[in-house]
C-alpha atoms as a PDB file:
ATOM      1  CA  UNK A   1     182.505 246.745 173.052  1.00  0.00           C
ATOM      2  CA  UNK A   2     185.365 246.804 170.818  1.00  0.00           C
ATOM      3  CA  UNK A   3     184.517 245.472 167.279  1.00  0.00           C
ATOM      4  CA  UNK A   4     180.960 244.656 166.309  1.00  0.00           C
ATOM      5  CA  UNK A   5     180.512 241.897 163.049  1.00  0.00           C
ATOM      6  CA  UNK A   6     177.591 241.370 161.938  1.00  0.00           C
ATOM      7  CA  UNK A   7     176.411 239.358 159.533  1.00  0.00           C
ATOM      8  CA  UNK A   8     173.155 238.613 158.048  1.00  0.00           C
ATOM      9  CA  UNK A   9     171.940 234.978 156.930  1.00  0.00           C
ATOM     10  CA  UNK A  10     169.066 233.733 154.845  1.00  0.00           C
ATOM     11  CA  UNK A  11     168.884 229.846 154.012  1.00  0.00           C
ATOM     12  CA  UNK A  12     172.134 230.112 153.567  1.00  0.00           C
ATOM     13  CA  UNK A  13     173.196 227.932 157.203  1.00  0.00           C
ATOM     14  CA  UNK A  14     176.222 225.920 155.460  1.00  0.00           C
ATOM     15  CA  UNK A  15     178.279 228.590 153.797  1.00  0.00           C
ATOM     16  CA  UNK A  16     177.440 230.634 157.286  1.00  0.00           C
ATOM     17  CA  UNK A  17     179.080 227.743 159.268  1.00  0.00           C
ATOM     18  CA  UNK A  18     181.977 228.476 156.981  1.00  0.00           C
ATOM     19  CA  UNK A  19     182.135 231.858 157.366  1.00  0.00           C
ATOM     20  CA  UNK A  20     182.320 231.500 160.919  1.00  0.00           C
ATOM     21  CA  UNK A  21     185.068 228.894 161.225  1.00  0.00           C
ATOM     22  CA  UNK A  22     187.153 231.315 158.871  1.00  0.00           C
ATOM     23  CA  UNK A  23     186.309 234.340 161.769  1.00  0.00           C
ATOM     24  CA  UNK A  24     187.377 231.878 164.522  1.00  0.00           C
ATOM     25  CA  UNK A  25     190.717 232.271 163.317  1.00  0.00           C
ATOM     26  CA  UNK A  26     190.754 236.026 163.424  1.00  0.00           C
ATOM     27  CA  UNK A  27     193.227 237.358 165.919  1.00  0.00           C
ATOM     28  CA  UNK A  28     191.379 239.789 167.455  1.00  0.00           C
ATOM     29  CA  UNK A  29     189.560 237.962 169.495  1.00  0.00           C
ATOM     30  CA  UNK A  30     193.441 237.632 171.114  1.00  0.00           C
ATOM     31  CA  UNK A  31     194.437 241.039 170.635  1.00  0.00           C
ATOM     32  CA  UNK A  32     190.865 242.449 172.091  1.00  0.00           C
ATOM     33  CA  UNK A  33     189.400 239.554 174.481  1.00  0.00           C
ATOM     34  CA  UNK A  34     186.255 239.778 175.217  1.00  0.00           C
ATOM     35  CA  UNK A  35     185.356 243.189 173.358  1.00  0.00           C
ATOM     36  CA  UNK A  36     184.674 241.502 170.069  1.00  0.00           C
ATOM     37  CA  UNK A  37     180.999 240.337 169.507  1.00  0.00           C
ATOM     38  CA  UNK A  38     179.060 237.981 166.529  1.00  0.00           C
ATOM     39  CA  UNK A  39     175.709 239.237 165.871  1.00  0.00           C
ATOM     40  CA  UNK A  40     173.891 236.577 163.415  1.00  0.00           C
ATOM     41  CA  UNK A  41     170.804 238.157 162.088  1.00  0.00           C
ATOM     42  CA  UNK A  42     168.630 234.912 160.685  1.00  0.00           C
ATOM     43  CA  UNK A  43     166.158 237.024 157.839  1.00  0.00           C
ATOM     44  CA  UNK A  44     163.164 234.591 158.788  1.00  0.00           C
ATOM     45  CA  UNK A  45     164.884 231.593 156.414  1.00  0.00           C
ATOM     46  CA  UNK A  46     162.824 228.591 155.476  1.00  0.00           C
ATOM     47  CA  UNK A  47     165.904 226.109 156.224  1.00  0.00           C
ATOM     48  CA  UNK A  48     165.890 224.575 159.578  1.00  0.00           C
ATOM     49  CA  UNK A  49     168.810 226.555 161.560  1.00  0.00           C
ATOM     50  CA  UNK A  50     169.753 223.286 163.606  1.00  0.00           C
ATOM     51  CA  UNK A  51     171.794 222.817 160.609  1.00  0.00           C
ATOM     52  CA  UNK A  52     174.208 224.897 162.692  1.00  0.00           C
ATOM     53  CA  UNK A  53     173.015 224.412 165.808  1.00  0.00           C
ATOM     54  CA  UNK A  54     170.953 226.995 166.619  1.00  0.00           C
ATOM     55  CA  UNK A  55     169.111 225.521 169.168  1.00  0.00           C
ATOM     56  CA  UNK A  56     169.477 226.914 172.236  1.00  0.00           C
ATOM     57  CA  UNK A  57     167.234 229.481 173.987  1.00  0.00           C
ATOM     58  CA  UNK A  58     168.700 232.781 174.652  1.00  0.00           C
ATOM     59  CA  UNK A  59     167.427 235.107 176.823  1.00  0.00           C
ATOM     60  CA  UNK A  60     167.366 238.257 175.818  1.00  0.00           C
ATOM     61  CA  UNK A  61     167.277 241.729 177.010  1.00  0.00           C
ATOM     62  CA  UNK A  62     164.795 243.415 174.905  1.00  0.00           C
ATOM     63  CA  UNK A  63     161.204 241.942 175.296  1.00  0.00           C
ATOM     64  CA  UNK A  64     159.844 243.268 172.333  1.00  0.00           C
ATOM     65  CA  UNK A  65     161.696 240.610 170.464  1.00  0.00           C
ATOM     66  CA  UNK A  66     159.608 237.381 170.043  1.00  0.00           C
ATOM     67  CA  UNK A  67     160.782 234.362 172.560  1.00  0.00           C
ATOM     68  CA  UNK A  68     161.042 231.766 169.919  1.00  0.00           C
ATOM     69  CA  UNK A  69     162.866 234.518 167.849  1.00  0.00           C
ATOM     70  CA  UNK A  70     166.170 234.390 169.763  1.00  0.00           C
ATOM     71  CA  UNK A  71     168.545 231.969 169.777  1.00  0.00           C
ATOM     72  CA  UNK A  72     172.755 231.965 170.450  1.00  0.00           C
ATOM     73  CA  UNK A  73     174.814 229.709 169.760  1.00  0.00           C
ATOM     74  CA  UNK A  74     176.833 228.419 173.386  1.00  0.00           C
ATOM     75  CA  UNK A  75     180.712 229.862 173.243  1.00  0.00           C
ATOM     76  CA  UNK A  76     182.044 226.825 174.493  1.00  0.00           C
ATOM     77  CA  UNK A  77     181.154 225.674 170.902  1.00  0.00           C
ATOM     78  CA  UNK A  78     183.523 227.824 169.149  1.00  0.00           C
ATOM     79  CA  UNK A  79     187.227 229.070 170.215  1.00  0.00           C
ATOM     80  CA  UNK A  80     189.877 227.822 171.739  1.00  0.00           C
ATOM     81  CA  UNK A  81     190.865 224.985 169.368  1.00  0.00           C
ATOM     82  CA  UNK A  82     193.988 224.469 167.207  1.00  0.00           C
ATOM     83  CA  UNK A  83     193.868 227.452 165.264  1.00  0.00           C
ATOM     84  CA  UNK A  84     192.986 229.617 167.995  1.00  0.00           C
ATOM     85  CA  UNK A  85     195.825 229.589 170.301  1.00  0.00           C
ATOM     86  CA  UNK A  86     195.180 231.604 172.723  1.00  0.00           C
ATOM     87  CA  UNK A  87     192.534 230.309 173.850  1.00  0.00           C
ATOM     88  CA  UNK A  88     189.801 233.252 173.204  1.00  0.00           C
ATOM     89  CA  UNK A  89     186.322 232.631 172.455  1.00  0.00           C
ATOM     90  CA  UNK A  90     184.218 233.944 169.910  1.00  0.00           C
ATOM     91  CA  UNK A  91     180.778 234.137 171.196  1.00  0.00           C
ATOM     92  CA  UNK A  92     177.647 234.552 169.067  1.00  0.00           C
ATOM     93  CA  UNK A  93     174.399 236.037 169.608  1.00  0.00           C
ATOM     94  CA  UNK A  94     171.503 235.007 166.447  1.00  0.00           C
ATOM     95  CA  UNK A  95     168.631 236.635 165.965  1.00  0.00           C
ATOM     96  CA  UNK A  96     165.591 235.924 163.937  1.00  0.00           C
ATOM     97  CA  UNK A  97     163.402 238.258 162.289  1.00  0.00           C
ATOM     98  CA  UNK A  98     160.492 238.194 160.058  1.00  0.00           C
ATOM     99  CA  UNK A  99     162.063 238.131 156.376  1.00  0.00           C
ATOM    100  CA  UNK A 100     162.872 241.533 155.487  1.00  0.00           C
ATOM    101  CA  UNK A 101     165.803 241.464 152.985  1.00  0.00           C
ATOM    102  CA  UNK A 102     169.259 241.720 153.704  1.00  0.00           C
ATOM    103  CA  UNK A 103     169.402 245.728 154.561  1.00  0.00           C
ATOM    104  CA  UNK A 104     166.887 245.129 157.140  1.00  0.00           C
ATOM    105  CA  UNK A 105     168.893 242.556 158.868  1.00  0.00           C
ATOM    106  CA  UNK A 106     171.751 244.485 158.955  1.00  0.00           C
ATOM    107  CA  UNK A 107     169.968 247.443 160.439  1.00  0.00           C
ATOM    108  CA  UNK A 108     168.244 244.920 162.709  1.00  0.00           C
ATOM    109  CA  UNK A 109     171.789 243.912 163.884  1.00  0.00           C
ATOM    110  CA  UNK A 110     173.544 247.252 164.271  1.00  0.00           C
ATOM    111  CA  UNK A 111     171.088 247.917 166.490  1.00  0.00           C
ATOM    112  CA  UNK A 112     171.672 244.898 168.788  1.00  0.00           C
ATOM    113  CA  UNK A 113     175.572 246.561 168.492  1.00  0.00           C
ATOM    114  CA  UNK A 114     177.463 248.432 170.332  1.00  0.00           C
ATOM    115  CA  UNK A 115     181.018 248.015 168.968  1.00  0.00           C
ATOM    116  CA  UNK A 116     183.240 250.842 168.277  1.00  0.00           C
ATOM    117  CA  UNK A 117     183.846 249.799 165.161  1.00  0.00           C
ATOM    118  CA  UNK A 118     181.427 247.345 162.736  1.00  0.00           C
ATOM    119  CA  UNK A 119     181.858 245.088 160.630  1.00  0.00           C
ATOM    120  CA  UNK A 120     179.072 243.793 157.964  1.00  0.00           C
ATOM    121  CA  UNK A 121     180.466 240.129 156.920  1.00  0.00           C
ATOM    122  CA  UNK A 122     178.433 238.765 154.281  1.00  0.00           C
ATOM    123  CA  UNK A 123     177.404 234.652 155.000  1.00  0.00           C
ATOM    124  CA  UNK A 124     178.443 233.368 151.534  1.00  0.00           C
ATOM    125  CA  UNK A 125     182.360 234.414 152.439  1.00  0.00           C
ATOM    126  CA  UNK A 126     184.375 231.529 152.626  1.00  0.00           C
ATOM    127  CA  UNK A 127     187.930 232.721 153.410  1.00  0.00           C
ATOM    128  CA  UNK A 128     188.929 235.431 155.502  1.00  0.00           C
ATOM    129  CA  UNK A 129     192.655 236.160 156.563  1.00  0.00           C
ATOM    130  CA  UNK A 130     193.176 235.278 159.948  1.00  0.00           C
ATOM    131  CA  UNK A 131     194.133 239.297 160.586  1.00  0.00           C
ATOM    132  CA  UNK A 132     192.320 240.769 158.305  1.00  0.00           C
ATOM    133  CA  UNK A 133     190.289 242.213 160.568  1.00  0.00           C
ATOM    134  CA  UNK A 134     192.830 243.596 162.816  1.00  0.00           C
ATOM    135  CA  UNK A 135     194.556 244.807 159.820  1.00  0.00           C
ATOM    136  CA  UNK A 136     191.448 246.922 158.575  1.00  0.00           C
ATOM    137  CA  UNK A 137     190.999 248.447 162.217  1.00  0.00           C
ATOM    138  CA  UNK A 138     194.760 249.360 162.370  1.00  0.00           C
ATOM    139  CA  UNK A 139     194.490 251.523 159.138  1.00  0.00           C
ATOM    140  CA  UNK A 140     191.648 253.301 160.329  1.00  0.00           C
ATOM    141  CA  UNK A 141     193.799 253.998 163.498  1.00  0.00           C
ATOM    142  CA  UNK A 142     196.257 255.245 161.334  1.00  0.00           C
ATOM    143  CA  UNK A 143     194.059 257.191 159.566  1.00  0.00           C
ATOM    144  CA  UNK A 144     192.023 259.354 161.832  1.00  0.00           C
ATOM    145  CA  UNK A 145     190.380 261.240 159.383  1.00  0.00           C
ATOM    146  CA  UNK A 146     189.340 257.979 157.261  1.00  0.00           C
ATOM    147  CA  UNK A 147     185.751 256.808 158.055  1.00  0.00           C
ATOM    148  CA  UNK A 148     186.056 253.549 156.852  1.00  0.00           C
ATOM    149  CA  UNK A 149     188.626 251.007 155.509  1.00  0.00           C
ATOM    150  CA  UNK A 150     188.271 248.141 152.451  1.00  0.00           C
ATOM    151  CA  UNK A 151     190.151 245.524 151.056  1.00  0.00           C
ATOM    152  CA  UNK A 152     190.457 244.109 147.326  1.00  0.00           C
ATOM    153  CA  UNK A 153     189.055 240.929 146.987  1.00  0.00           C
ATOM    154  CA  UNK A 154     188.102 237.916 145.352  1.00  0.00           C
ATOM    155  CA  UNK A 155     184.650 236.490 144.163  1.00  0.00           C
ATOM    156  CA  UNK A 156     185.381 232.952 143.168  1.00  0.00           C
ATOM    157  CA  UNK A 157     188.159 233.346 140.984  1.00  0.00           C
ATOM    158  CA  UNK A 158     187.923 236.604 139.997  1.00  0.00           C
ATOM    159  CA  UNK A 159     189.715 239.482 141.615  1.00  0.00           C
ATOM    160  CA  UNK A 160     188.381 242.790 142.289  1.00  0.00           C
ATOM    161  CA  UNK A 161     191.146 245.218 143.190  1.00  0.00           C
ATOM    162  CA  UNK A 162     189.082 247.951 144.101  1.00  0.00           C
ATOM    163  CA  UNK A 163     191.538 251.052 144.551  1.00  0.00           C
ATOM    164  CA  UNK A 164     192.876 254.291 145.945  1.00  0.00           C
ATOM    165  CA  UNK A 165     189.221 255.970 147.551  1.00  0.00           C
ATOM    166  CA  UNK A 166     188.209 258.033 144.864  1.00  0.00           C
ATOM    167  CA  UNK A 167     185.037 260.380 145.664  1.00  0.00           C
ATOM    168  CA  UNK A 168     184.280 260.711 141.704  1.00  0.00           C
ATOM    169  CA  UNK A 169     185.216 257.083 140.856  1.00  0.00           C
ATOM    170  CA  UNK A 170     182.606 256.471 143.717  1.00  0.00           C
ATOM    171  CA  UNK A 171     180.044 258.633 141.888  1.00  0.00           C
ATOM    172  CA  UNK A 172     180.545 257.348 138.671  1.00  0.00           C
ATOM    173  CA  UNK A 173     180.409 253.075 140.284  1.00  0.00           C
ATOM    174  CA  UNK A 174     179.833 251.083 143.095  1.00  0.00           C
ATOM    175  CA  UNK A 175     183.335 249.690 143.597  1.00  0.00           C
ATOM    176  CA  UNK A 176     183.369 249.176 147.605  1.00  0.00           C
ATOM    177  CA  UNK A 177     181.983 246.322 149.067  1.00  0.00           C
ATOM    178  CA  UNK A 178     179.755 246.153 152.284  1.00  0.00           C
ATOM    179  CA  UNK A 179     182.412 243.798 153.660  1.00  0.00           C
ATOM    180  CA  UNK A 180     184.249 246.682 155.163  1.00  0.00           C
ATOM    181  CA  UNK A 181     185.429 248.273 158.510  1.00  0.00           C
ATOM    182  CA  UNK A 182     182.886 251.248 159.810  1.00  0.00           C
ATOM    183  CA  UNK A 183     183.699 253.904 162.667  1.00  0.00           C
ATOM    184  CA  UNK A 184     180.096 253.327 164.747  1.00  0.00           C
ATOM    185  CA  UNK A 185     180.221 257.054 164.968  1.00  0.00           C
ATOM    186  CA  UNK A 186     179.943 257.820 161.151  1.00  0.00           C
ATOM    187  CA  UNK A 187     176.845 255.465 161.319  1.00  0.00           C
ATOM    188  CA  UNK A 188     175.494 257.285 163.840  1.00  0.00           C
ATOM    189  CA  UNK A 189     175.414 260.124 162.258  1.00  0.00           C
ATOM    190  CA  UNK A 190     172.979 258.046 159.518  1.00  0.00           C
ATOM    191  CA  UNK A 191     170.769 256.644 162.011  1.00  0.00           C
ATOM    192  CA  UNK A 192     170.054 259.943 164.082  1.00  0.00           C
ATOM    193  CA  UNK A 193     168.930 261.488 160.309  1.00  0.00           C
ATOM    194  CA  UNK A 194     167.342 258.817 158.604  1.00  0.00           C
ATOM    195  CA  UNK A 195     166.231 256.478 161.588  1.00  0.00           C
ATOM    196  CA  UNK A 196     168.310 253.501 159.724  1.00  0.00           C
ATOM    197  CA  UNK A 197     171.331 253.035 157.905  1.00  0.00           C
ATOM    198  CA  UNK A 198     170.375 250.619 155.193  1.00  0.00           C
ATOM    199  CA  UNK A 199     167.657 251.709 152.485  1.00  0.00           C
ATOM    200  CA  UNK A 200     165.184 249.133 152.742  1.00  0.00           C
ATOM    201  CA  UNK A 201     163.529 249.927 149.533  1.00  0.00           C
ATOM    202  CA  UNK A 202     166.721 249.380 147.772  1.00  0.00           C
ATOM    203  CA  UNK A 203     166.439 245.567 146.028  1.00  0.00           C
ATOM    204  CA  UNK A 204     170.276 246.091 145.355  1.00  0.00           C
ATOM    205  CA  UNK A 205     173.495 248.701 145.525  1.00  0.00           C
ATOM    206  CA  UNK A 206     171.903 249.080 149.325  1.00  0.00           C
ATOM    207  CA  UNK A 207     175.983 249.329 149.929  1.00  0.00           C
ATOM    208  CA  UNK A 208     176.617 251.981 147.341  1.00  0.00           C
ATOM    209  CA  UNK A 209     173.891 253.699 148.358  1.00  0.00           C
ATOM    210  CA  UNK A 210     175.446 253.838 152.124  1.00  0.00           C
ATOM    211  CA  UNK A 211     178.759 254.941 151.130  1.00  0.00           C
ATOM    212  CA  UNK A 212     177.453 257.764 148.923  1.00  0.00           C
ATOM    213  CA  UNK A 213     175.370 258.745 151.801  1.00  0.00           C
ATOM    214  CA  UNK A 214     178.431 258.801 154.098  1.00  0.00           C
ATOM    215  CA  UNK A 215     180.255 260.669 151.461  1.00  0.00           C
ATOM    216  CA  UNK A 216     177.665 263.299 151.319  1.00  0.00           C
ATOM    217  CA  UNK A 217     178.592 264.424 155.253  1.00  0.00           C
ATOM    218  CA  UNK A 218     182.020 264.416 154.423  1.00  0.00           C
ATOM    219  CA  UNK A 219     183.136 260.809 154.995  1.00  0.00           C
ATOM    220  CA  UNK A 220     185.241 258.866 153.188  1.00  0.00           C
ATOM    221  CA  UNK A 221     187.197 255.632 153.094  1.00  0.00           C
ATOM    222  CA  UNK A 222     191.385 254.402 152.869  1.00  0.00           C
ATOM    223  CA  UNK A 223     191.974 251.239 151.325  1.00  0.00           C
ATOM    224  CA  UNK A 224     194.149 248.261 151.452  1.00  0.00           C
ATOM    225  CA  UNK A 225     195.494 246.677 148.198  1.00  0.00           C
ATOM    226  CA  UNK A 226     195.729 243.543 149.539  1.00  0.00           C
ATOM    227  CA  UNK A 227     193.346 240.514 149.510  1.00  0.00           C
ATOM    228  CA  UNK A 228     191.616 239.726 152.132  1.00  0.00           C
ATOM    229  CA  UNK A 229     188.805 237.453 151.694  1.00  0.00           C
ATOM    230  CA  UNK A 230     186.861 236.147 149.116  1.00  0.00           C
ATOM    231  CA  UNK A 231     183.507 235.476 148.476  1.00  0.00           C
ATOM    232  CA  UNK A 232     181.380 232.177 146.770  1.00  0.00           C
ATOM    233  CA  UNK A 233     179.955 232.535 143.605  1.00  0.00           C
ATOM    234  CA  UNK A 234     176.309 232.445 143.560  1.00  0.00           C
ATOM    235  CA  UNK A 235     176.132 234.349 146.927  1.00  0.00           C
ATOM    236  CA  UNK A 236     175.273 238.090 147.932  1.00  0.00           C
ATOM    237  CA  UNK A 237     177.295 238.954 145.025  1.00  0.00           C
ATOM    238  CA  UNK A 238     175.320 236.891 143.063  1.00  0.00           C
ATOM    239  CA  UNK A 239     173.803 239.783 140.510  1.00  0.00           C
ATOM    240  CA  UNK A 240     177.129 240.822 139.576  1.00  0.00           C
ATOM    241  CA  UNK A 241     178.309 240.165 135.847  1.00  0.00           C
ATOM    242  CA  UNK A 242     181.068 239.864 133.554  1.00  0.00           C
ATOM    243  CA  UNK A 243     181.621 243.330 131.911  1.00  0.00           C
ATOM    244  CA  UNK A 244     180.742 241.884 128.240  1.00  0.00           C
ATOM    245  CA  UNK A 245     177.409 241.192 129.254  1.00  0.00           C
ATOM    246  CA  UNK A 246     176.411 245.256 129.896  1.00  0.00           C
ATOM    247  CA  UNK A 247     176.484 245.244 125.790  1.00  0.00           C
ATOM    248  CA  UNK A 248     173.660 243.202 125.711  1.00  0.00           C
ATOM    249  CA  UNK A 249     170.594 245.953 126.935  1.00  0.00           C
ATOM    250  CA  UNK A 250     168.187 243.001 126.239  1.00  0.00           C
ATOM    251  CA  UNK A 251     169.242 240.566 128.746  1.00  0.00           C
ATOM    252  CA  UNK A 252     166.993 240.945 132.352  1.00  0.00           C
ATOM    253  CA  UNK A 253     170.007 241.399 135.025  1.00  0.00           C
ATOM    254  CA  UNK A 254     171.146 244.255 132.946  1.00  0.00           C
ATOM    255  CA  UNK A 255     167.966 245.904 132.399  1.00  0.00           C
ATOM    256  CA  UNK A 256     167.548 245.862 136.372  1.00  0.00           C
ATOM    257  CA  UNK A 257     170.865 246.895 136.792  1.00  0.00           C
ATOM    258  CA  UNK A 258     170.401 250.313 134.777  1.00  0.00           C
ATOM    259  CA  UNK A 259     167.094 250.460 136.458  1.00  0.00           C
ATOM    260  CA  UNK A 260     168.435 250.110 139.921  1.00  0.00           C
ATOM    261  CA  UNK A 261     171.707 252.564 139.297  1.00  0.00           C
ATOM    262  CA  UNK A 262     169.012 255.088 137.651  1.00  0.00           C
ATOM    263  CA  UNK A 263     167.578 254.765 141.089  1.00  0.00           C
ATOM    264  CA  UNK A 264     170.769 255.843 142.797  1.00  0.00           C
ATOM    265  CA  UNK A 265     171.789 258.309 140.479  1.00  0.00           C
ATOM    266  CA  UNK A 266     168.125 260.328 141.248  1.00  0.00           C
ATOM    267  CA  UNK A 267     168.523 259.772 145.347  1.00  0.00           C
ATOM    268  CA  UNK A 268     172.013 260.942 145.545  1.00  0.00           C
ATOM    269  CA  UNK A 269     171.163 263.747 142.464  1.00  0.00           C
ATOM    270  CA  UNK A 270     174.111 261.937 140.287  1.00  0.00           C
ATOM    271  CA  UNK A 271     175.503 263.271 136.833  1.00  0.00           C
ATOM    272  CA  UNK A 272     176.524 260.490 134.824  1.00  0.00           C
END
């Protein structure tokens, strides 16, 4: 396999269904039939997931996943249409697990993977480019010795422009988002020390967290100033704030902020 996205879902069924009409248009599902795969990873949600559909049976290879714990949704359901003319057909493969959190349905789904490059799409996204995608795998094939690549982008109306990859910048703040393109083989490297790539202790910065692990064997990422996609308010980026409100120490989300990047700054013996 190709490309490997990923993307992990909990009660969260209608902003998923757009999330996946805006990765139907993405042309590399033209430029690499049949090597791109959609692995939904369902993190035991209360919401009924007929919402989108997800009720078909799906057998699956690995017995030690629960029968009534796998479902896919048919191809012949998306691909092929209007926007998609070339007629290729993204295929998706859901999963349900026992709710874990987020990390641990991402590391649940990686290891359903096998792409050559991953993806981690977050649910709540509700516009992608149509090549954004291919874009972000072209400038890692430009850029051999880059281990991953990452976009600015927008959440709601805001616009995060992210920058040049900065290894002290990356000490100092969490400025990449887990919406970015992986080499497998840098993650591998994670998985054969650690066993997973996620922390699943972390309650949050679970992406900053894997990028300053990558960065302490050496790897780092190339960005791309433009935007690519952008995310709904009130989603997986829903703990972020406006800068003005880090003056108040009082409030709760900033007190669990500093507690949380205290957290980081111990693991990854930080000086800031």
């Amino acid at each position: 396999m190709f490309l490997s996205i990923i993307i992990p879902v909990y009660n969260n069924f209608k902003n998923l269904s757009r999330c996946l009409k805006s990765l139907e248009k993405q042309t590399v599902f033209e430029l690499w039939p049949g090597q791109v795969e959609v692995i939904v990873v369902d993190d035991g949600s209360k919401e009924s997931a007929n919402t989108l559909l997800f009720c078909h049976p799906h057998e699956s290879e690995d017995p030690k996943v629960p029968q009534d714990s796998r479902w896919s949704l048919p191809s012949t359901l998306i691909g092929g249409g209007n926007d998609n003319k070339s007629g290729a057909v993204m295929t998706i493969k859901k999963y349900r697990i026992a709710h874990s959190g987020a990390s641990a349905a991402r590391n649940f789904g990686f290891l359903k993977s096998s792409g050559q490059y991953v993806f981690f799409c977050d649910s709540d996204v509700i516009f992608l480019k149509s090549n954004a995608l291919e874009k972000m795998i072209k400038m890692l094939e430009e850029n051999p010795d880059k281990t991953y690549s990452y976009s600015s982008f927008k959440y709601g109306l805001k616009t995060f422009k992210c920058g040049e990859f900065d290894a002290e910048k990356l000490k100092q703040n969490n400025y990449i988002s887990t919406m970015s393109m992986i080499r497998r083989s840098a993650l591998m490297k994670i998985i054969a020390e650690k066993n997973q790539l996620f922390d699943e202790s972390l309650k949050r910065f679970q992406d900053w967290d894997l990028w300053l692990t990558l960065l302490g064997k050496g790897e780092n990422g190339v960005w791309l100033s433009e935007i690519l996609w952008q995310a709904k308010i009130g989603g997986s980026m829903s703990k972020w704030l406006p800068k003005i409100f880090y003056k108040l120490p009082f409030l709760k989300k900033v007190k669990d902020f500093e507690k949380a990047k205290e957290i980081i700054k111990v693991k990854h013996s930080l000086k800031f």
